[in-house]
Protein backbone atom coordinates (compact mmCIF):
# COMPACT_ATOMS: atom_id res chain seq x y z
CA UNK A 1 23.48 -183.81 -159.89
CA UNK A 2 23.36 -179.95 -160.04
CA UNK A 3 24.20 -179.51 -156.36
CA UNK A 4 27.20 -181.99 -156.52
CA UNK A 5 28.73 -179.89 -159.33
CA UNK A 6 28.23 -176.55 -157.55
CA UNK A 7 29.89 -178.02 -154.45
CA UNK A 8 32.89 -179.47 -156.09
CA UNK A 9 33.24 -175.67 -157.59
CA UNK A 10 33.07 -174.24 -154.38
CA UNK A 11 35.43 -176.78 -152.54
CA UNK A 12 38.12 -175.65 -155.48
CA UNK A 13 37.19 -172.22 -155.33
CA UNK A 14 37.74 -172.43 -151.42
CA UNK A 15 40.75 -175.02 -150.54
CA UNK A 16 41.89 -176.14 -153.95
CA UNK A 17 45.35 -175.92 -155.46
CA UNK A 18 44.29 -176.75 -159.06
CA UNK A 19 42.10 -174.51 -161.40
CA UNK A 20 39.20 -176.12 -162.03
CA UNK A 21 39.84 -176.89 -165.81
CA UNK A 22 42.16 -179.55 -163.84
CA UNK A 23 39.73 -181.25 -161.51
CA UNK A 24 36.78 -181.29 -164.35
CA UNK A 25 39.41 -182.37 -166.82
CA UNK A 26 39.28 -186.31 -165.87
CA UNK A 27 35.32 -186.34 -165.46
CA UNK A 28 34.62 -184.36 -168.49
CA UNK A 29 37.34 -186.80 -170.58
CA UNK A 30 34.95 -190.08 -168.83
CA UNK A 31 31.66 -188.74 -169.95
CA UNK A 32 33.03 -187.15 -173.46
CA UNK A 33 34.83 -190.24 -174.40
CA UNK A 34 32.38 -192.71 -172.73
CA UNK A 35 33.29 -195.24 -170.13
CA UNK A 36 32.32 -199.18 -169.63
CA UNK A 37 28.93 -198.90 -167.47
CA UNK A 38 29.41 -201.52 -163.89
CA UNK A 39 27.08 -204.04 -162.64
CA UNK A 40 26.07 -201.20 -160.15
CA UNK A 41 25.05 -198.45 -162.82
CA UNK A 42 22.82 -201.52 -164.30
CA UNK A 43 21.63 -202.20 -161.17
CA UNK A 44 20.41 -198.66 -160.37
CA UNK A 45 19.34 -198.14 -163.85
CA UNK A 46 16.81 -201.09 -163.57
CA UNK A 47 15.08 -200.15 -160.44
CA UNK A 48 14.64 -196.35 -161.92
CA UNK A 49 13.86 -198.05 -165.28
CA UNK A 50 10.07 -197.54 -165.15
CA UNK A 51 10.95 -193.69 -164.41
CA UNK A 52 13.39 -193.47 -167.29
CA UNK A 53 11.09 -195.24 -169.99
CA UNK A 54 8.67 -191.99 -169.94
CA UNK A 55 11.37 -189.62 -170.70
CA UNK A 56 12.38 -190.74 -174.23
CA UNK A 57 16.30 -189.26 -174.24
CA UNK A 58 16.91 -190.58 -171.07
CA UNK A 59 15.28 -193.94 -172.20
CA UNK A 60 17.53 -194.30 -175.08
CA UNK A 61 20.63 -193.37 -173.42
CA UNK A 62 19.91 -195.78 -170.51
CA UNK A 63 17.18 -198.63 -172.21
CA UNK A 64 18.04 -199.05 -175.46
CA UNK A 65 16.07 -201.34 -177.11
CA UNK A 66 13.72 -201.21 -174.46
CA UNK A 67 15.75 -202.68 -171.62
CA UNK A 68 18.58 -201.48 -169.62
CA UNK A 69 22.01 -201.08 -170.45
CA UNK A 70 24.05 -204.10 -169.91
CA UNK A 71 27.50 -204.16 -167.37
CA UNK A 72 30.08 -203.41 -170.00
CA UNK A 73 28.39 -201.43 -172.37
CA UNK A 74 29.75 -198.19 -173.09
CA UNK A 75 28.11 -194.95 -172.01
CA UNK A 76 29.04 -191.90 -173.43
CA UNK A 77 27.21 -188.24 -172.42
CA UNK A 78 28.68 -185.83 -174.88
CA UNK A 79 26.18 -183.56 -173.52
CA UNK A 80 27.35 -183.74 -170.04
CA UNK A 81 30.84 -183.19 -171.38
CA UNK A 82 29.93 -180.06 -172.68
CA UNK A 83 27.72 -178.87 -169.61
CA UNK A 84 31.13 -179.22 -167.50
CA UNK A 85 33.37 -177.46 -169.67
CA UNK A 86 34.71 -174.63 -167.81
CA UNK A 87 33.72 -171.31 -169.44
CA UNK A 88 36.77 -169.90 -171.43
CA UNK A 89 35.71 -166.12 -170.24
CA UNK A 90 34.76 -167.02 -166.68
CA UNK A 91 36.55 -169.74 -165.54
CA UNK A 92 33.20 -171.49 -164.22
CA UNK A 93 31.42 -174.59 -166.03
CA UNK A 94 28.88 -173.41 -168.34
CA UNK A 95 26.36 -174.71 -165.87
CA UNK A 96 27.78 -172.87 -162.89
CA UNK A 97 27.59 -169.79 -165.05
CA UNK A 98 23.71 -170.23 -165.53
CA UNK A 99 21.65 -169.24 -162.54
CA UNK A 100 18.52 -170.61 -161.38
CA UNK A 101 15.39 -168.92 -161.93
CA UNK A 102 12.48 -169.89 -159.15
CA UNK A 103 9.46 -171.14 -159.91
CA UNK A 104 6.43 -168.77 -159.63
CA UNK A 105 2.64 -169.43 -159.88
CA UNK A 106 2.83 -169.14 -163.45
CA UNK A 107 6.29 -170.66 -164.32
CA UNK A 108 8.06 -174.02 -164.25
CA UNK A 109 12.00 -173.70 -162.37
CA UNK A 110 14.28 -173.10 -165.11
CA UNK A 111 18.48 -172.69 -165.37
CA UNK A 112 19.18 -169.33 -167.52
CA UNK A 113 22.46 -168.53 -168.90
């Protein structure tokens, strides 16, 4: 979740002790390397499973073959990985370096880098 990844920023920026290369490191290793997916992620994953199906990356990270993930299966999000990556220049994630651009009459909400 976008907010969840601005707030752990802020909390390090705020009252942390470690850079936040070190608190992303662990979370960014999970999703980059993959990790085992738990009877909960299933479970969540088939009640949103109708949603998923009509968005055709998400379906074939989470329903492949047309049905969801099974507990145990590993789940990797390369993508996310990268997203997280502090900036080497700015010391923020990539995605915390973006901004968000507000939708107008004419235009969808968008994040800019």
């Amino acid at each position: 979740m976008p907010g969840t990844l601005k707030g752990w920023c802020e909390a390090v920026a705020r009252f942390g002790t470690l850079s936040l290369a070190d608190v992303m490191e662990p979370a960014i290793r999970h999703a980059a390397r993959g990790y085992a997916a738990t009877r909960y992620l299933v479970e969540c994953i088939s009640d949103a499973a109708p949603d998923l199906a009509r968005d055709p990356l998400m379906a074939k990270r989470y329903l492949p073959d047309g049905s969801p993930l099974k507990a145990g299966a590993r789940l990797v999000m390369g993508e996310y990985a990268d997203t997280c990556a502090p900036s080497p220049r700015k010391g923020r994630t990539r995605f915390m370096a973006a901004r968000w651009v507000a939708p107008s009459p004419t235009t969808s909400p968008a994040w800019v880098g």
